[in-house]
PDB file of N, CA and C in Angstrom:
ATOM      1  N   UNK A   1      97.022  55.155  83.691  1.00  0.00           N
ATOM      2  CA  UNK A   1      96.487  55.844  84.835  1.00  0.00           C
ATOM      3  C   UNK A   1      95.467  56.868  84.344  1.00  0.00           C
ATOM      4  N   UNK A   2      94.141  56.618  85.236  1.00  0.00           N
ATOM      5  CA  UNK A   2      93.146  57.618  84.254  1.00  0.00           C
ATOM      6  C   UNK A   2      93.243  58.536  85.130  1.00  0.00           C
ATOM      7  N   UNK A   3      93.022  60.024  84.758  1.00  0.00           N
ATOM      8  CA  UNK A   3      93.244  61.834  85.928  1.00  0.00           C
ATOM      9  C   UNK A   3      91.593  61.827  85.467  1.00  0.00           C
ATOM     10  N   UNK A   4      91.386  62.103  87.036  1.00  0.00           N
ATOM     11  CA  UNK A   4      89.971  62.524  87.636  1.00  0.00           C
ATOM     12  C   UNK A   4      89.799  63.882  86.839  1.00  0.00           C
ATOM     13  N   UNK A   5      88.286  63.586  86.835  1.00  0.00           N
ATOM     14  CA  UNK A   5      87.856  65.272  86.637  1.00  0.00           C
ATOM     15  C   UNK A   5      87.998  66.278  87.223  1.00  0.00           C
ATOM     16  N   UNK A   6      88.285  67.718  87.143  1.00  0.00           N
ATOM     17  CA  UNK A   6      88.499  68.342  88.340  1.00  0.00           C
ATOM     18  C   UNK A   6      86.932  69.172  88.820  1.00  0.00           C
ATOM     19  N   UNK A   7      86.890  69.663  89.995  1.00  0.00           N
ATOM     20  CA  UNK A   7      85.403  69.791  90.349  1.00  0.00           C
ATOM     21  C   UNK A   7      84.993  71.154  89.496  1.00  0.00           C
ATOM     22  N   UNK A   8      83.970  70.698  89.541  1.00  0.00           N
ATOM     23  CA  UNK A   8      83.369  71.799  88.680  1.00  0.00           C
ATOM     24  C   UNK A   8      83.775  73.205  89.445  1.00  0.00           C
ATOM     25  N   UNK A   9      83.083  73.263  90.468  1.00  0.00           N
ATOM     26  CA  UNK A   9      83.265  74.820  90.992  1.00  0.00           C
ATOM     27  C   UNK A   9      84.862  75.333  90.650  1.00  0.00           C
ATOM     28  N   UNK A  10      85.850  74.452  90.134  1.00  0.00           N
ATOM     29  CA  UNK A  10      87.305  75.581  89.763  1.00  0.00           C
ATOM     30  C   UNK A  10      87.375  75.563  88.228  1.00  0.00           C
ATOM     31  N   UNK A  11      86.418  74.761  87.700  1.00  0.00           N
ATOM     32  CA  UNK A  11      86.815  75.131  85.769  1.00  0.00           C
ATOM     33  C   UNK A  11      86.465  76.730  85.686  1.00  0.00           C
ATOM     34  N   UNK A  12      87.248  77.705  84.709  1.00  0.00           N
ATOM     35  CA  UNK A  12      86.794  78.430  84.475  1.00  0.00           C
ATOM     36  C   UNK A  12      85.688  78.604  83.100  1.00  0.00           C
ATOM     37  N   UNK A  13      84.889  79.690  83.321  1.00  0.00           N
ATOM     38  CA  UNK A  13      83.965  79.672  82.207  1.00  0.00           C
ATOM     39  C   UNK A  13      84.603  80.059  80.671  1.00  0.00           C
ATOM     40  N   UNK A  14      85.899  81.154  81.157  1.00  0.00           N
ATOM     41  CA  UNK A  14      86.312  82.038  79.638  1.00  0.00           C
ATOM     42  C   UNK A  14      87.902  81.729  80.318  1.00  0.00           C
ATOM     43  N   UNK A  15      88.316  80.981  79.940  1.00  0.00           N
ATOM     44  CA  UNK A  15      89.806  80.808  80.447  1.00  0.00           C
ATOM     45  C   UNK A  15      91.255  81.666  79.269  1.00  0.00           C
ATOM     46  N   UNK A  16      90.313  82.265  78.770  1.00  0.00           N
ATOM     47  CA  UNK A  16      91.349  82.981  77.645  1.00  0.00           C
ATOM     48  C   UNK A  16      90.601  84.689  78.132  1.00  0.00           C
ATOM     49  N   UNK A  17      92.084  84.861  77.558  1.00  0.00           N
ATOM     50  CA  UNK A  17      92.222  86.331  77.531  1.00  0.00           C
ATOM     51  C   UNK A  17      91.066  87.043  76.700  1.00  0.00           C
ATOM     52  N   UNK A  18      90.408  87.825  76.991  1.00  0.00           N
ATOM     53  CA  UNK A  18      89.087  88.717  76.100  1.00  0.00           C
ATOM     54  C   UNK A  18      89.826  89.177  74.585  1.00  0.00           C
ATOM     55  N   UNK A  19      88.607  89.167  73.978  1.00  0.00           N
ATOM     56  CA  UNK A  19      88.805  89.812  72.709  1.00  0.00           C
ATOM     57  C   UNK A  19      89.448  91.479  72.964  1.00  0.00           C
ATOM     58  N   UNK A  20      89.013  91.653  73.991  1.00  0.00           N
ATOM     59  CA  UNK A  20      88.925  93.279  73.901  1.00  0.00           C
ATOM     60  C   UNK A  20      90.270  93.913  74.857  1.00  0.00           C
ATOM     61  N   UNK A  21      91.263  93.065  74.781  1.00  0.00           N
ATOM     62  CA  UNK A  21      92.317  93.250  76.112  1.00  0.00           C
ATOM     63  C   UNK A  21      93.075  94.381  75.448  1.00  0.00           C
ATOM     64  N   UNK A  22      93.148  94.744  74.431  1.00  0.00           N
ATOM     65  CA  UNK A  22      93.755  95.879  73.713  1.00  0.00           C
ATOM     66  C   UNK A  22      93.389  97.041  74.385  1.00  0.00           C
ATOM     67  N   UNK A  23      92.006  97.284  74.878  1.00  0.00           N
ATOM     68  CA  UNK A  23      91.162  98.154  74.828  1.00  0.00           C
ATOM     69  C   UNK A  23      91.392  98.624  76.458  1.00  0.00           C
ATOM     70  N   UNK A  24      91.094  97.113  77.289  1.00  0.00           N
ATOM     71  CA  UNK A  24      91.534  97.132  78.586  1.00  0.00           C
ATOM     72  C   UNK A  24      92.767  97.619  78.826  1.00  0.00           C
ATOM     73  N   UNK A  25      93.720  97.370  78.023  1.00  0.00           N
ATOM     74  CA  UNK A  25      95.305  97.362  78.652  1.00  0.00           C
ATOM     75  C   UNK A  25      95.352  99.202  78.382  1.00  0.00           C
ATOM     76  N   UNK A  26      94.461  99.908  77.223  1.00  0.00           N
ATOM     77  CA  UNK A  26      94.798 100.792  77.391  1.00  0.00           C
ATOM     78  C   UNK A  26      94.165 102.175  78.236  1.00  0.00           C
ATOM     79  N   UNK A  27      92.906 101.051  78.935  1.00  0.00           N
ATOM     80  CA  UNK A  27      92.425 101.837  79.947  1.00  0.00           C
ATOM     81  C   UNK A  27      93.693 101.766  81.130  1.00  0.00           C
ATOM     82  N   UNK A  28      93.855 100.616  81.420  1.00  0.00           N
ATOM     83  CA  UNK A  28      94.771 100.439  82.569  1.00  0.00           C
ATOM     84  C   UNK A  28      95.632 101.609  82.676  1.00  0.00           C
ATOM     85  N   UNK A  29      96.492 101.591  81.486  1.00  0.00           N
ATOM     86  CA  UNK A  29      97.655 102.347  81.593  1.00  0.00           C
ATOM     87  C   UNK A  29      97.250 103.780  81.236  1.00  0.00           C
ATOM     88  N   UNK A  30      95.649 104.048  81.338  1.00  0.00           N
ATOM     89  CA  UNK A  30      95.448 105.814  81.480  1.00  0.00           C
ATOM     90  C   UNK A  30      95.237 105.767  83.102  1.00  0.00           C
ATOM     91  N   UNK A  31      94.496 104.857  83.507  1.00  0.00           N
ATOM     92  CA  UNK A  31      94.582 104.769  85.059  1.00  0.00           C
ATOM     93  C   UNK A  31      95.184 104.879  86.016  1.00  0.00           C
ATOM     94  N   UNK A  32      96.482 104.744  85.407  1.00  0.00           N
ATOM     95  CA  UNK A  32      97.510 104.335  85.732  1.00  0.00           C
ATOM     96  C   UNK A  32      98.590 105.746  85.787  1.00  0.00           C
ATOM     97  N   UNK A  33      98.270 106.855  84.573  1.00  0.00           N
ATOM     98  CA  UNK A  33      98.429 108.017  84.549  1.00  0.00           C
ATOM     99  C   UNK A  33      99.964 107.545  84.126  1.00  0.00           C
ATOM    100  N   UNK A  34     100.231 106.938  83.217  1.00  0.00           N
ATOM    101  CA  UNK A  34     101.893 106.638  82.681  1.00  0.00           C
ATOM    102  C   UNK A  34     102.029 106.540  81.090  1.00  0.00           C
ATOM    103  N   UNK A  35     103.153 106.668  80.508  1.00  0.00           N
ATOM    104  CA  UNK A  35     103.182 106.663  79.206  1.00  0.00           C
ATOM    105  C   UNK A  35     103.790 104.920  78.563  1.00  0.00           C
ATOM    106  N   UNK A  36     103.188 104.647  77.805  1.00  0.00           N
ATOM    107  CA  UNK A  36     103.326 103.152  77.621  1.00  0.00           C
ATOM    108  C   UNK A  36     105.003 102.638  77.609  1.00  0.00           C
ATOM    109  N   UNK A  37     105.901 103.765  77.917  1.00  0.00           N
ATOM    110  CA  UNK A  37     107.445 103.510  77.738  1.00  0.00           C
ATOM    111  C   UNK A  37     107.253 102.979  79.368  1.00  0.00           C
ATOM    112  N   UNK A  38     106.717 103.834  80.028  1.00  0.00           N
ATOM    113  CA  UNK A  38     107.142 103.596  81.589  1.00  0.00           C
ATOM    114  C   UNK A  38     105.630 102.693  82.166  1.00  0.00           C
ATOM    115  N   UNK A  39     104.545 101.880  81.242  1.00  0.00           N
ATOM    116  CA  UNK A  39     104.615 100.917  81.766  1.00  0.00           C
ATOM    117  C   UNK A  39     105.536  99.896  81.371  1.00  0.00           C
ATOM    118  N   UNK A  40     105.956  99.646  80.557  1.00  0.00           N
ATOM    119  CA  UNK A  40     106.593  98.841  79.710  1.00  0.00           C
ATOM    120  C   UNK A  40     108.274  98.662  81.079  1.00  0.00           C
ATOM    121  N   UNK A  41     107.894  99.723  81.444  1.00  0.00           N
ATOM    122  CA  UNK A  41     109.568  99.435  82.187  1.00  0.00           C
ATOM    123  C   UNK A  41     109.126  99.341  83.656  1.00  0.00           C
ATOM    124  N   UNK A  42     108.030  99.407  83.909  1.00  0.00           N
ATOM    125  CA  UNK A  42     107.077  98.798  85.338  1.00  0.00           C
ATOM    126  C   UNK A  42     106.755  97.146  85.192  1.00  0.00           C
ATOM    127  N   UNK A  43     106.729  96.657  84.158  1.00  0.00           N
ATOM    128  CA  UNK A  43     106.959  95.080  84.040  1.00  0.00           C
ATOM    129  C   UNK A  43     108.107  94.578  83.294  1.00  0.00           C
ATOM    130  N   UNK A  44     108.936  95.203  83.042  1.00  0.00           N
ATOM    131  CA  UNK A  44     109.967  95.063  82.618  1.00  0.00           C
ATOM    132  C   UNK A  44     109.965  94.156  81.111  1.00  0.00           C
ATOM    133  N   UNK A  45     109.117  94.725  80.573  1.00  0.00           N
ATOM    134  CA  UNK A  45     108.838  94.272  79.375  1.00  0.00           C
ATOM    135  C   UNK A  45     109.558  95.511  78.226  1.00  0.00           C
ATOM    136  N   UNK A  46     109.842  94.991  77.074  1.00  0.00           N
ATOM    137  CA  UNK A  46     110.209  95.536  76.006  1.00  0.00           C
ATOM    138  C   UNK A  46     108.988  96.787  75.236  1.00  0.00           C
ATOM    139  N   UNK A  47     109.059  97.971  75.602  1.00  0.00           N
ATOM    140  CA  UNK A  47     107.878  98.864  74.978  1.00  0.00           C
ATOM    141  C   UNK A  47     107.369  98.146  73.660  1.00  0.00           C
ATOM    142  N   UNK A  48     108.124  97.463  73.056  1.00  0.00           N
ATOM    143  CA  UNK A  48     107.565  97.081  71.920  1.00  0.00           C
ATOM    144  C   UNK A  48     106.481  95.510  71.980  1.00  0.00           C
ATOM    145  N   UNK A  49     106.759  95.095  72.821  1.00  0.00           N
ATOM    146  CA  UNK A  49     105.904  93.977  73.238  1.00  0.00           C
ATOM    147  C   UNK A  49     105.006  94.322  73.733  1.00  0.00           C
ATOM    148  N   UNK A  50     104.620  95.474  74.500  1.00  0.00           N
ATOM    149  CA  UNK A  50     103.259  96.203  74.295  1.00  0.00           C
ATOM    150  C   UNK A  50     102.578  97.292  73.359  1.00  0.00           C
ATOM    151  N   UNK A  51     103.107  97.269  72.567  1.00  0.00           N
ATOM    152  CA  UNK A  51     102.996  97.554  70.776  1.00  0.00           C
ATOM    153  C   UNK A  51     101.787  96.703  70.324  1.00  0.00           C
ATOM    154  N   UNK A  52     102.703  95.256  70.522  1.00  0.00           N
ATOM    155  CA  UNK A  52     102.530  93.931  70.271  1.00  0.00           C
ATOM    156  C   UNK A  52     100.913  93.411  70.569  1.00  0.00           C
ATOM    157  N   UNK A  53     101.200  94.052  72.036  1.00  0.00           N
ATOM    158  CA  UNK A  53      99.663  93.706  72.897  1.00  0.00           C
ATOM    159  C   UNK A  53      98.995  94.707  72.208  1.00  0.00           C
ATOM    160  N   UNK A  54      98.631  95.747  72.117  1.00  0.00           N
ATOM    161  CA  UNK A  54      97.633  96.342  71.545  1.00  0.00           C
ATOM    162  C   UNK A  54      97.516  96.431  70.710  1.00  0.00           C
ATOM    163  N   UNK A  55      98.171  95.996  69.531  1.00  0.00           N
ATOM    164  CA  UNK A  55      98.024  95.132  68.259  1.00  0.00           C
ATOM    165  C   UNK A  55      96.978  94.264  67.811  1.00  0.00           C
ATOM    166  N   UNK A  56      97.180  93.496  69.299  1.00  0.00           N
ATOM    167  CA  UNK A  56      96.226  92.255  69.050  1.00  0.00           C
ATOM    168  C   UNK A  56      96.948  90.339  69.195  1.00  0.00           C
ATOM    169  N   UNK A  57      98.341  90.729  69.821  1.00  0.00           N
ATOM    170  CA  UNK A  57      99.206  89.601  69.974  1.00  0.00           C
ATOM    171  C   UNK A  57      98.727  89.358  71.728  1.00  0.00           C
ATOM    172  N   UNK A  58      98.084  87.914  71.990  1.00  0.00           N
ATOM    173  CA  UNK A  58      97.680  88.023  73.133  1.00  0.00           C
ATOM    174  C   UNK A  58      98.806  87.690  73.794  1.00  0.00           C
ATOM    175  N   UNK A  59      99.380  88.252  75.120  1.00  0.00           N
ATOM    176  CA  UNK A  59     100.579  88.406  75.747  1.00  0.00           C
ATOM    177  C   UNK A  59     100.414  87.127  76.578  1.00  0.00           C
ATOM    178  N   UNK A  60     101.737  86.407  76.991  1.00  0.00           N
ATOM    179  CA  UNK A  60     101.932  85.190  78.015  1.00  0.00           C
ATOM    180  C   UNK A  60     103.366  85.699  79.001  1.00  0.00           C
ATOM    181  N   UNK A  61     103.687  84.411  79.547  1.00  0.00           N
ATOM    182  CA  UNK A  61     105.240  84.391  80.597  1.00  0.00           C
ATOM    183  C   UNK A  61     105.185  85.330  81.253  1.00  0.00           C
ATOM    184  N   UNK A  62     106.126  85.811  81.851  1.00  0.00           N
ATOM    185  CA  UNK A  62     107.063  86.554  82.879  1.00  0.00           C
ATOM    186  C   UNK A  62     106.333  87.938  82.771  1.00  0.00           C
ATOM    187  N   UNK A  63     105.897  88.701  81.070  1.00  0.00           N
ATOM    188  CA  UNK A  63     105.252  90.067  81.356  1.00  0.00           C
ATOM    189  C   UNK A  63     103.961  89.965  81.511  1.00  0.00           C
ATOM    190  N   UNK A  64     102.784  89.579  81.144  1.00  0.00           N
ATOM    191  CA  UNK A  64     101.730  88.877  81.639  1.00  0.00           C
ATOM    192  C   UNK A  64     101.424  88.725  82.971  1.00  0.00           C
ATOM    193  N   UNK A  65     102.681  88.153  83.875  1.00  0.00           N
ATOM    194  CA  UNK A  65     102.657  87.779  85.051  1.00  0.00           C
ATOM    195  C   UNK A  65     102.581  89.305  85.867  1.00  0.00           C
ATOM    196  N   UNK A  66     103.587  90.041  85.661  1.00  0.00           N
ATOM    197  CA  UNK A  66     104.091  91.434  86.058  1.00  0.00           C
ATOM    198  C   UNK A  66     103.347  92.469  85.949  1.00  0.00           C
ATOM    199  N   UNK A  67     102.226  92.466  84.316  1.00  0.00           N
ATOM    200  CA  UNK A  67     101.461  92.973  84.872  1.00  0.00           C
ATOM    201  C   UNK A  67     100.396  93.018  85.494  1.00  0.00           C
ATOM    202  N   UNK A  68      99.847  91.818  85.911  1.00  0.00           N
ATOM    203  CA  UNK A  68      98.830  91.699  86.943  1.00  0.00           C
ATOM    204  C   UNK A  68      99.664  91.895  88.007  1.00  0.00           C
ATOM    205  N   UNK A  69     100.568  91.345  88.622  1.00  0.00           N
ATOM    206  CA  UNK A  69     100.955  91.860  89.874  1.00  0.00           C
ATOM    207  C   UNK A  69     100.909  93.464  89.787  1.00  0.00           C
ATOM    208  N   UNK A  70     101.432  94.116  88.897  1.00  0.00           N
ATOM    209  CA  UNK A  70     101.258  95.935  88.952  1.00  0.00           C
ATOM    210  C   UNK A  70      99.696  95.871  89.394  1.00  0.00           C
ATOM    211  N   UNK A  71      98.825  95.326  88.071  1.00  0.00           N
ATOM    212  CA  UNK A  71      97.056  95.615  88.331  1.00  0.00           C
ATOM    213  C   UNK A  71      96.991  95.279  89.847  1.00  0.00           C
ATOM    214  N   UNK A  72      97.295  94.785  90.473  1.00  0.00           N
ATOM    215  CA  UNK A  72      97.239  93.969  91.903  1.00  0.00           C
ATOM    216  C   UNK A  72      97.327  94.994  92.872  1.00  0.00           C
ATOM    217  N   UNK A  73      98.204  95.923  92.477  1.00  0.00           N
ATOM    218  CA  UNK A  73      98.382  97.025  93.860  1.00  0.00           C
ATOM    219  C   UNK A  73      97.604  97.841  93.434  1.00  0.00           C
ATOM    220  N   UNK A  74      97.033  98.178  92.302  1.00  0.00           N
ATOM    221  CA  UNK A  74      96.299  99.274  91.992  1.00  0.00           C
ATOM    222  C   UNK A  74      94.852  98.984  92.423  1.00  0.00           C
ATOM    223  N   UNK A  75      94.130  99.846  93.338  1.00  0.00           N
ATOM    224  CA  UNK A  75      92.647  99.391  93.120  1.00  0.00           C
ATOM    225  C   UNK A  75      91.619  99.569  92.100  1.00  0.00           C
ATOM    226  N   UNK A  76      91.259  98.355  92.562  1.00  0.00           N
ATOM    227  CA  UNK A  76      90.077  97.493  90.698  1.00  0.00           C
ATOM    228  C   UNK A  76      91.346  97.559  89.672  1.00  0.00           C
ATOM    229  N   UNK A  77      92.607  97.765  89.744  1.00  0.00           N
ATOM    230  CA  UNK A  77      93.843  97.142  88.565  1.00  0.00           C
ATOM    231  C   UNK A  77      93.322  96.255  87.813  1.00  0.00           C
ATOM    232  N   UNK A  78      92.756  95.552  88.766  1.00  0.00           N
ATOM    233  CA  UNK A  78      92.968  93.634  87.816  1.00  0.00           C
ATOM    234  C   UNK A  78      91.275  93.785  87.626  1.00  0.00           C
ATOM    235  N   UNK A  79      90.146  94.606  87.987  1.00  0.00           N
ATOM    236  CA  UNK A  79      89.259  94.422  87.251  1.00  0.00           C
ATOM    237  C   UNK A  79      88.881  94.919  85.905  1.00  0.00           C
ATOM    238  N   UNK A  80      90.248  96.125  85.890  1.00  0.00           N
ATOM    239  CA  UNK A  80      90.199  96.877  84.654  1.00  0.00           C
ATOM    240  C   UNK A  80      90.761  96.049  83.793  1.00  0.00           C
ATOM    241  N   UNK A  81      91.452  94.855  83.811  1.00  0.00           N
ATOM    242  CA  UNK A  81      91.750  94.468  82.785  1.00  0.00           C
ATOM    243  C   UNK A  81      91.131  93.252  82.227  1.00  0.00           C
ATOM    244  N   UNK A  82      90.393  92.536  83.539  1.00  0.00           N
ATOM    245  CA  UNK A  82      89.358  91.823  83.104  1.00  0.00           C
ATOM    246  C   UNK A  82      87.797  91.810  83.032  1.00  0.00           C
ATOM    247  N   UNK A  83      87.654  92.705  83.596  1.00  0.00           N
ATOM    248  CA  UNK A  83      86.120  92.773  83.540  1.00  0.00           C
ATOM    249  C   UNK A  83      85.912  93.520  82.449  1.00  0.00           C
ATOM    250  N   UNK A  84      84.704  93.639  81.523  1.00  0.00           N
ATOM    251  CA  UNK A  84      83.811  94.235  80.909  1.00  0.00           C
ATOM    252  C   UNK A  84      83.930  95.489  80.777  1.00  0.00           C
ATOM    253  N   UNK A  85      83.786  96.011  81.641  1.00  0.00           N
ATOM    254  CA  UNK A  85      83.391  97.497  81.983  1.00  0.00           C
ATOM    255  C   UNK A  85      83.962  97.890  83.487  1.00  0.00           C
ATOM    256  N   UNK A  86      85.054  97.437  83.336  1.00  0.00           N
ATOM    257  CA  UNK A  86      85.669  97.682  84.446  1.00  0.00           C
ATOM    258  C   UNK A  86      85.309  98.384  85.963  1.00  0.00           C
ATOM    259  N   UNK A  87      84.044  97.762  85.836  1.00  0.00           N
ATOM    260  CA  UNK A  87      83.341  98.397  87.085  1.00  0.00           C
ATOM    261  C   UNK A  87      82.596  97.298  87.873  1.00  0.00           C
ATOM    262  N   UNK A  88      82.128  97.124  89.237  1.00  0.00           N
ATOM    263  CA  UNK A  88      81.094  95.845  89.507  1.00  0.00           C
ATOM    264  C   UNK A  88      80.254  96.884  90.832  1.00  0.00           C
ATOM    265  N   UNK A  89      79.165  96.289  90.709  1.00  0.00           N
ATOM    266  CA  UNK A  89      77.958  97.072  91.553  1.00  0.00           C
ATOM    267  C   UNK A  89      79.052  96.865  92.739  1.00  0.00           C
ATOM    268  N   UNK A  90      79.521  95.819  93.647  1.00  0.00           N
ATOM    269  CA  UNK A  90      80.626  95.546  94.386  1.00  0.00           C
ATOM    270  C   UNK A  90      80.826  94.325  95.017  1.00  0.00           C
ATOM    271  N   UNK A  91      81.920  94.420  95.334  1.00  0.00           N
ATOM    272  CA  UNK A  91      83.357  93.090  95.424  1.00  0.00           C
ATOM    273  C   UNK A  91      82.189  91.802  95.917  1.00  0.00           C
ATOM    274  N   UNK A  92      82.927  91.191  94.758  1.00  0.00           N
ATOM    275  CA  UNK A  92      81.775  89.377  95.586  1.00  0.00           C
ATOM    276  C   UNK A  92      83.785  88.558  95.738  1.00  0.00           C
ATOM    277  N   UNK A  93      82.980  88.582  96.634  1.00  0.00           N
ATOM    278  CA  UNK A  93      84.294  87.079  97.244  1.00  0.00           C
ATOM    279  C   UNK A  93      83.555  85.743  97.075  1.00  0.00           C
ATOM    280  N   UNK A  94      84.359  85.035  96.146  1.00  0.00           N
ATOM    281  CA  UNK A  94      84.438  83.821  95.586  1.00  0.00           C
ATOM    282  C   UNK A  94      84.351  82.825  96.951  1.00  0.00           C
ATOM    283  N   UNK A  95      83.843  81.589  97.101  1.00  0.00           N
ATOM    284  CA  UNK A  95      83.583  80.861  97.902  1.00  0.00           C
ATOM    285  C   UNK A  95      83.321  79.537  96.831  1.00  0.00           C
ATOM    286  N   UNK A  96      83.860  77.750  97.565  1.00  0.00           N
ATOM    287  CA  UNK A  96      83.487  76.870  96.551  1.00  0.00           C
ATOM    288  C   UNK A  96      81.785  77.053  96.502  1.00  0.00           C
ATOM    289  N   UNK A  97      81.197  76.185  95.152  1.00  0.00           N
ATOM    290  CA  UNK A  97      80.341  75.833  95.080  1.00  0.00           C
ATOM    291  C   UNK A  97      79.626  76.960  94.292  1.00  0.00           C
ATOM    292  N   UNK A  98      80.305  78.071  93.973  1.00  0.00           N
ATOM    293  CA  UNK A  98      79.404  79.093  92.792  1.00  0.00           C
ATOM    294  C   UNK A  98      78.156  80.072  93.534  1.00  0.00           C
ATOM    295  N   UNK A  99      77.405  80.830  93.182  1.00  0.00           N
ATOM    296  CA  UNK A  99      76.634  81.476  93.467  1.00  0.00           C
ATOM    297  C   UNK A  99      75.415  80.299  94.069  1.00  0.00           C
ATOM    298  N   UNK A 100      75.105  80.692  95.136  1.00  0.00           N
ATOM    299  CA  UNK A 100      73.603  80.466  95.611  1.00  0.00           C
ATOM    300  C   UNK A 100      72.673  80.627  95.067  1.00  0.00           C
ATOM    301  N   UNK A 101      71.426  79.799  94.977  1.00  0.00           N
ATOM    302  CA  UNK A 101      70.793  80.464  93.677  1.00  0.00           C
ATOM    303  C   UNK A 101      69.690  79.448  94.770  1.00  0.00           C
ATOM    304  N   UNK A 102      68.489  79.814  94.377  1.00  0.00           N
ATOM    305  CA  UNK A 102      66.920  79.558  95.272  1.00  0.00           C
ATOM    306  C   UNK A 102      67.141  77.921  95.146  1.00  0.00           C
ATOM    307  N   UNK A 103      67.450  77.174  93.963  1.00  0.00           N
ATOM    308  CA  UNK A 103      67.913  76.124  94.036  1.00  0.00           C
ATOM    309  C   UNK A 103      68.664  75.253  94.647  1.00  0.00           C
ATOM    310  N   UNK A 104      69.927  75.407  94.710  1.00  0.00           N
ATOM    311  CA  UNK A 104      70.951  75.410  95.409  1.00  0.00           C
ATOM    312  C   UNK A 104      70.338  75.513  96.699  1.00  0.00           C
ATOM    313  N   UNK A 105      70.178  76.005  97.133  1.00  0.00           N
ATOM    314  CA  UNK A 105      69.717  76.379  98.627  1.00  0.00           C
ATOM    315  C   UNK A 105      68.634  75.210  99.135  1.00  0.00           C
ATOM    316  N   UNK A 106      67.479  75.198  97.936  1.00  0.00           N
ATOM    317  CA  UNK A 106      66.855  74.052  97.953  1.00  0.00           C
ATOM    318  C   UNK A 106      67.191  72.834  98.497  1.00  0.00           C
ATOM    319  N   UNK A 107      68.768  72.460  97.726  1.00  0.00           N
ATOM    320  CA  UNK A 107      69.023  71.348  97.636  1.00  0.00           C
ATOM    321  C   UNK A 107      70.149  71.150  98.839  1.00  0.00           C
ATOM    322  N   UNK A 108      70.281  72.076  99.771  1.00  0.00           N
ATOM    323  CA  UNK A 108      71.319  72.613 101.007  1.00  0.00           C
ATOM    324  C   UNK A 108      72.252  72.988 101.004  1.00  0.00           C
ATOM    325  N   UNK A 109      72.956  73.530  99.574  1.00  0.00           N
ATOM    326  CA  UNK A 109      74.358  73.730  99.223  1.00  0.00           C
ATOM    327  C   UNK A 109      74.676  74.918 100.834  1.00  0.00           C
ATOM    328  N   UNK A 110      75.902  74.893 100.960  1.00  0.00           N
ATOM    329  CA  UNK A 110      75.797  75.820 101.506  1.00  0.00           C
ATOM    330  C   UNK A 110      77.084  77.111 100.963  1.00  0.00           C
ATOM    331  N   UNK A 111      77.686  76.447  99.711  1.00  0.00           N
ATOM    332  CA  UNK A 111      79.137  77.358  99.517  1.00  0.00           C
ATOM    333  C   UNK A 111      77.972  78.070  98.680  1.00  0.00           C
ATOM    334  N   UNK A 112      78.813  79.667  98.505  1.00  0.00           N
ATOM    335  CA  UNK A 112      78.448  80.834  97.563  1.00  0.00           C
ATOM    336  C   UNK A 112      79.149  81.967  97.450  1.00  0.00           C
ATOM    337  N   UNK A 113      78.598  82.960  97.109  1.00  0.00           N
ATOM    338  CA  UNK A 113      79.053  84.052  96.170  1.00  0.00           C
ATOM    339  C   UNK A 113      78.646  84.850  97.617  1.00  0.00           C
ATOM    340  N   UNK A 114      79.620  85.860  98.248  1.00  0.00           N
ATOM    341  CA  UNK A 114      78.778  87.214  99.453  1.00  0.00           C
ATOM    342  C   UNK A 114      79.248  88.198  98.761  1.00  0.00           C
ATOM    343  N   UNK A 115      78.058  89.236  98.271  1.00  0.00           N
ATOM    344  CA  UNK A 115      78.611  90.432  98.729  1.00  0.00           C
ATOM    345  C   UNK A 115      79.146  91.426  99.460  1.00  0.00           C
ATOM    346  N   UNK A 116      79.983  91.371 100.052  1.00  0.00           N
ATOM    347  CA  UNK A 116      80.024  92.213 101.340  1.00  0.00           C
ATOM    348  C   UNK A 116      79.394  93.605 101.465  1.00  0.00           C
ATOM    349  N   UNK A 117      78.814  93.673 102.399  1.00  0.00           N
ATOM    350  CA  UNK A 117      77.910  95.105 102.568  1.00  0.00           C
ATOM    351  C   UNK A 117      76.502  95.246 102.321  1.00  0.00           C
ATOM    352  N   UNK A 118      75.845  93.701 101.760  1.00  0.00           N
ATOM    353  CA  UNK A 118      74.610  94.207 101.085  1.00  0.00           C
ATOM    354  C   UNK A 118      73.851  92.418 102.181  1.00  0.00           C
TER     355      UNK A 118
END
């Protein structure tokens, strides 16, 4: 049995965790205004497994999961830990088919990228 390709618009581009998540995780948790014991017990992870993470051990399972749900209630949480520079000019809501681009448009796409507000 041959498995179809899946559509382009859901591959991701960087499907791994950043080089720099050390750096992120420890912005988060100043953001966050907590001491790494009491995030560690906000995902119910072992303080030392976030030792681990800012070490340089890229984290998976159940604490991984927990703490994006924490990043989740926090606002921009989850951009602080993935974006760059944890900042974006502002919020684009994802839509299929990727950014609009003079092309695209050309060719009648009609899914894209909105900024809201602009």
């Amino acid at each position: 049995m041959m498995r179809s390709a899946p559509p382009p618009e859901l591959l991701l581009d960087e499907p791994f965790l950043p080089e720099d998540f050390p750096r992120r995780l420890r912005r988060f948790k100043e953001e966050l205004g907590v001491s790494w014991d009491v995030l560690a017990a906000c995902i119910g992870a072992d303080p030392r497994q976030l030792q681990r993470w800012r070490e340089g051990t890229k984290p998976c399972g159940d604490s991984l999961y927990a703490l994006f749900l924490l990043a989740d209630r926090r606002p921009a949480g989850v951009r602080l830990l993935l974006d760059g520079d944890g900042e974006r000019a502002a919020p684009s809501i994802w839509l299929p088919g990727g950014p609009l681009t003079a092309e695209r448009d050309r060719a009648g796409h009609r899914s894209r990228t909105v900024t809201p507000g602009r």
